[in-house]
N, C-alpha and C. Protein backbone atom coordinates (compact mmCIF):
# COMPACT_ATOMS: atom_id res chain seq x y z
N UNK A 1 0.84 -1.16 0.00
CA UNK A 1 0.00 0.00 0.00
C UNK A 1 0.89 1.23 0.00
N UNK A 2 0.38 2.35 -0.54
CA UNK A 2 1.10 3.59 -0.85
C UNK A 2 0.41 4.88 0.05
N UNK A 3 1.09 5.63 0.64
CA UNK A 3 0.06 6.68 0.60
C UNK A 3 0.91 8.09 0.18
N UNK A 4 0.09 8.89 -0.54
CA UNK A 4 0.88 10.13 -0.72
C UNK A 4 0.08 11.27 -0.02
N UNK A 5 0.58 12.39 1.05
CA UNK A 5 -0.07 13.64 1.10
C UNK A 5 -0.64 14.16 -0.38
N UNK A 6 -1.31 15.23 0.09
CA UNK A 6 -1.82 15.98 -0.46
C UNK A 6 -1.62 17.54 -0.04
N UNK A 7 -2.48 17.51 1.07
CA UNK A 7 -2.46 19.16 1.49
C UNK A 7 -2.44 18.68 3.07
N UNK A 8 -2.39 20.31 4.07
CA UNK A 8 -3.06 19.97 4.76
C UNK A 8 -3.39 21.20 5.47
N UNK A 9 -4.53 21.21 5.95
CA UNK A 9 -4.84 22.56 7.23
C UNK A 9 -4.76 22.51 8.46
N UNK A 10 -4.53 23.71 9.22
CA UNK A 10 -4.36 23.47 10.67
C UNK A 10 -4.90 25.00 11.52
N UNK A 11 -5.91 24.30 12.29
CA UNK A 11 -6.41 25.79 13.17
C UNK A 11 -6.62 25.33 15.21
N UNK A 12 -6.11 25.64 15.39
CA UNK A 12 -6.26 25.77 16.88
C UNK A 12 -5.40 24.29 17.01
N UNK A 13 -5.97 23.16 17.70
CA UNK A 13 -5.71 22.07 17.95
C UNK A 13 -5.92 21.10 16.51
N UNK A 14 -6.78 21.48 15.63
CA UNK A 14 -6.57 20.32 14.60
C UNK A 14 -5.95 20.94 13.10
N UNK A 15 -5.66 19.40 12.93
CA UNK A 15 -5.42 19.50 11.98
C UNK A 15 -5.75 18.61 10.48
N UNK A 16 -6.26 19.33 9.49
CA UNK A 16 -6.72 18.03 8.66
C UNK A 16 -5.69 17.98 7.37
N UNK A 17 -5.44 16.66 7.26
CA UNK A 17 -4.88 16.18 6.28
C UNK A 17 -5.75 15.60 4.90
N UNK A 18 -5.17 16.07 3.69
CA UNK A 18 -5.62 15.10 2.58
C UNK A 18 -5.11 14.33 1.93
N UNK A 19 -4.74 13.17 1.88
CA UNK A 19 -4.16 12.26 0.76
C UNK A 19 -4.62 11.16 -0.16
N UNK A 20 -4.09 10.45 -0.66
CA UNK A 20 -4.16 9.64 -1.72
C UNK A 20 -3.68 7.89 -0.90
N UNK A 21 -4.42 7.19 -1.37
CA UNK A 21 -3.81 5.74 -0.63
C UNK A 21 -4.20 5.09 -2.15
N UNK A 22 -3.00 3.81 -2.47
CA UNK A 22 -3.71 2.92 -3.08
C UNK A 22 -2.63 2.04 -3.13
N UNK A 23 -3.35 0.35 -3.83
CA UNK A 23 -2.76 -0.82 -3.23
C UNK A 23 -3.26 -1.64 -4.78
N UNK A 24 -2.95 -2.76 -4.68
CA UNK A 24 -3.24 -3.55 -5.40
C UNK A 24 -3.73 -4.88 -5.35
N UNK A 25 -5.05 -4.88 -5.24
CA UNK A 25 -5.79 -6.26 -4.62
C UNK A 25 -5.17 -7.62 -5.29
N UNK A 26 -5.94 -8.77 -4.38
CA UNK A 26 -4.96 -10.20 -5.06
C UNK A 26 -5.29 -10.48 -6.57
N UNK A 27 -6.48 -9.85 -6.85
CA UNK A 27 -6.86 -10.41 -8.37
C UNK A 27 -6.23 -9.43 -9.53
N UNK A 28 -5.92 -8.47 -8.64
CA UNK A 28 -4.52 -7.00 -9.71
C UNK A 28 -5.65 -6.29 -9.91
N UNK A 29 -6.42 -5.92 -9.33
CA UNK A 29 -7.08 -4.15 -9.13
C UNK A 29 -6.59 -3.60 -8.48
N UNK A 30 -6.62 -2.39 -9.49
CA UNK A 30 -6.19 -1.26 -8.73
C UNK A 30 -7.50 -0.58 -7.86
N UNK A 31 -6.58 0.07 -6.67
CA UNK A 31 -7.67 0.22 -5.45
C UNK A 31 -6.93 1.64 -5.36
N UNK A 32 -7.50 3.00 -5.52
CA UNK A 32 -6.49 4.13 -5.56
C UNK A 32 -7.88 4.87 -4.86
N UNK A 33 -7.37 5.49 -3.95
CA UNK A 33 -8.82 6.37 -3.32
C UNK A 33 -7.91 7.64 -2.24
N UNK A 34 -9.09 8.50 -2.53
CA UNK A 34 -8.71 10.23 -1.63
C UNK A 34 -8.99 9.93 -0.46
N UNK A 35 -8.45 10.14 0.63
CA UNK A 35 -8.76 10.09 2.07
C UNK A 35 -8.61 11.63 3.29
N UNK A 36 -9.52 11.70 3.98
CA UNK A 36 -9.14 13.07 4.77
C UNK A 36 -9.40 12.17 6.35
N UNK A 37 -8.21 12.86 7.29
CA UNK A 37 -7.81 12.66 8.42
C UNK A 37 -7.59 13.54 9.35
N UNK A 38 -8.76 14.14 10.84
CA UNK A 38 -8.76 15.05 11.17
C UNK A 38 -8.21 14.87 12.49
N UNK A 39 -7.27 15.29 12.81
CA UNK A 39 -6.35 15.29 13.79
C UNK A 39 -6.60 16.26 14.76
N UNK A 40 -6.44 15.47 16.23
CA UNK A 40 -6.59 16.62 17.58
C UNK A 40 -4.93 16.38 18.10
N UNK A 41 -4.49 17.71 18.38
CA UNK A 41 -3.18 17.46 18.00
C UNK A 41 -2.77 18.71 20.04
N UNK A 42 -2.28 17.64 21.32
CA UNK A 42 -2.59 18.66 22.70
C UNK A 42 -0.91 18.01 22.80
N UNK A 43 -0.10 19.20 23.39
CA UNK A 43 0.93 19.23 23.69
C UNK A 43 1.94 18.11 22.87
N UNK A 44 1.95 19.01 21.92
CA UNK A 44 2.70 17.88 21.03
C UNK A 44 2.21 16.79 20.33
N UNK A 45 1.36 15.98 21.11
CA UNK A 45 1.04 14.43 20.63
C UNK A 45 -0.65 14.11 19.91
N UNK A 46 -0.59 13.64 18.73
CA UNK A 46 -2.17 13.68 18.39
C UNK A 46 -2.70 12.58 19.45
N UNK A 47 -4.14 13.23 19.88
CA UNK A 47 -4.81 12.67 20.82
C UNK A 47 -6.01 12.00 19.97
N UNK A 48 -5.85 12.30 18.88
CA UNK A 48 -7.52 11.80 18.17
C UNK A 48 -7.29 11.38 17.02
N UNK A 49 -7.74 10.64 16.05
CA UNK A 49 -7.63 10.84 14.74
C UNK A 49 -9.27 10.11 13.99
N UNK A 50 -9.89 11.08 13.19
CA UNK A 50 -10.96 10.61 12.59
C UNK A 50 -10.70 10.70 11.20
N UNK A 51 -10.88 9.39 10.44
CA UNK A 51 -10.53 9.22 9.08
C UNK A 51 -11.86 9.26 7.82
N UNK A 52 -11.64 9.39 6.99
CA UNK A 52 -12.91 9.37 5.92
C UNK A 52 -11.88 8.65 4.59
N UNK A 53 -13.04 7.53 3.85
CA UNK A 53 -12.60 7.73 3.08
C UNK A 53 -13.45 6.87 1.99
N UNK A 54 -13.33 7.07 0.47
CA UNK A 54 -14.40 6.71 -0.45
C UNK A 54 -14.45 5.35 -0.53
N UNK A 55 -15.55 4.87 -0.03
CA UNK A 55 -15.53 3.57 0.59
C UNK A 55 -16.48 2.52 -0.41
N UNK A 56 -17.74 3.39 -0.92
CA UNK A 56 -18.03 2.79 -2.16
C UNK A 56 -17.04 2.60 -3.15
N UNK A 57 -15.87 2.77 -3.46
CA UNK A 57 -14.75 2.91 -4.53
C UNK A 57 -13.90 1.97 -3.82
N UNK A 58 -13.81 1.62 -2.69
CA UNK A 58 -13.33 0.03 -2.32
C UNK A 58 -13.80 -0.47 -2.46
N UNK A 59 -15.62 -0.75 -2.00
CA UNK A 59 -16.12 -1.51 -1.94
C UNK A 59 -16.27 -2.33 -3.28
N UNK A 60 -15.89 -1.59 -4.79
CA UNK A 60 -16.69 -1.52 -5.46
C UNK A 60 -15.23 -2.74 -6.05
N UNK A 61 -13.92 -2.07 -5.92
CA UNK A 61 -12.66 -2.87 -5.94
C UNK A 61 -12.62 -4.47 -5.52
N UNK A 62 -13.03 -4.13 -4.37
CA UNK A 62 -12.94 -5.41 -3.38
C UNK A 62 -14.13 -6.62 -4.18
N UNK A 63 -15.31 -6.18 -4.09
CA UNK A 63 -16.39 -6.71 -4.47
C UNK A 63 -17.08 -6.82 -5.95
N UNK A 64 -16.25 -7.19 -6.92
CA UNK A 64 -16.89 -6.28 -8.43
C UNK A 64 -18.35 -7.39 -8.57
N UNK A 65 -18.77 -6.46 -9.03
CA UNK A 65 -20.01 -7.43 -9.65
C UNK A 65 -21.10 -7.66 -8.46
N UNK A 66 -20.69 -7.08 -7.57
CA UNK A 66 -21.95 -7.46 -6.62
C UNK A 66 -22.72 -5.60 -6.71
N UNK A 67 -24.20 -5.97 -6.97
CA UNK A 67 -24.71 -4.70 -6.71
C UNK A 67 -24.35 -3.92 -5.98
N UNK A 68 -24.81 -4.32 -4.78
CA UNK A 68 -24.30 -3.94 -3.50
C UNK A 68 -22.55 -3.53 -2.84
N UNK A 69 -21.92 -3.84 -3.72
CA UNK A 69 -20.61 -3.72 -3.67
C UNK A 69 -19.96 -4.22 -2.52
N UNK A 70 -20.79 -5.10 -1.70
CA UNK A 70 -20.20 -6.16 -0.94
C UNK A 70 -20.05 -5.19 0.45
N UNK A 71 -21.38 -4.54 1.04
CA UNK A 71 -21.04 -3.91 1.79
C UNK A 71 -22.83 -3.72 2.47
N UNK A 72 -22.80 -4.13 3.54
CA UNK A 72 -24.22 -4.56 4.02
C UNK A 72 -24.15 -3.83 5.06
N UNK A 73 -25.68 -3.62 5.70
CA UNK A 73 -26.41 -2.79 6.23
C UNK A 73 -25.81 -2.82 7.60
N UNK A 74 -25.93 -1.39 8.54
CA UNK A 74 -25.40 -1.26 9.86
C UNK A 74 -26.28 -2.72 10.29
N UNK A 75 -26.00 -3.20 11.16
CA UNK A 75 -26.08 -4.40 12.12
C UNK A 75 -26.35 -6.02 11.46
N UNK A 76 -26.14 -5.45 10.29
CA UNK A 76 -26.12 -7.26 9.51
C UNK A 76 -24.53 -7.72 9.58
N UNK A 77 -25.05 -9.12 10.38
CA UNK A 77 -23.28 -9.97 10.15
C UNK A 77 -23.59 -10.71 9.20
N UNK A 78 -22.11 -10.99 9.25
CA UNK A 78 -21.92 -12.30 8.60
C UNK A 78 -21.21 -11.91 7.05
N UNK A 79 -20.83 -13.16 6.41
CA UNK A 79 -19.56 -12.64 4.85
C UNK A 79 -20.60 -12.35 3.79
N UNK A 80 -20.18 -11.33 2.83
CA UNK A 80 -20.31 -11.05 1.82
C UNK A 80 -21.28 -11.80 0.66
């Protein structure tokens, strides 16, 4: 897996980052997606970190061919 920055901003205690991640699944897709990471950042050390990232565009990698892109409803278990 790769990741490259992008940008990033910073006001008071946070700070958000933007970058780029991508990898290459076992069947050789490419999996390349934008990610933002918002950082609480107290005496030096980040205390927090909340991530985002385009998750239908994995899902869609990971899972081809399934409508659903292989990604089921808050409280359903179980595989794909």
């Amino acid at each position: 897996m790769r990741t490259d920055p992008v940008g990033t901003i910073a006001e008071d205690d946070r700070v958000v980052a933007e970058g780029t991640a991508g990898a290459t699944t076992v069947t050789g897709a490419a999996c390349d997606n934008r990610r933002i990471g918002v950082r609480t950042v107290r005496d030096g050390r980040i205390t927090s970190v909340v991530a985002y990232a385009g998750t239908h565009h994995v899902a869609e990698t990971l899972f081809p061919g399934r409508e659903d892109g292989g990604v089921q409803p808050e409280g359903v278990t179980g595989g794909p």
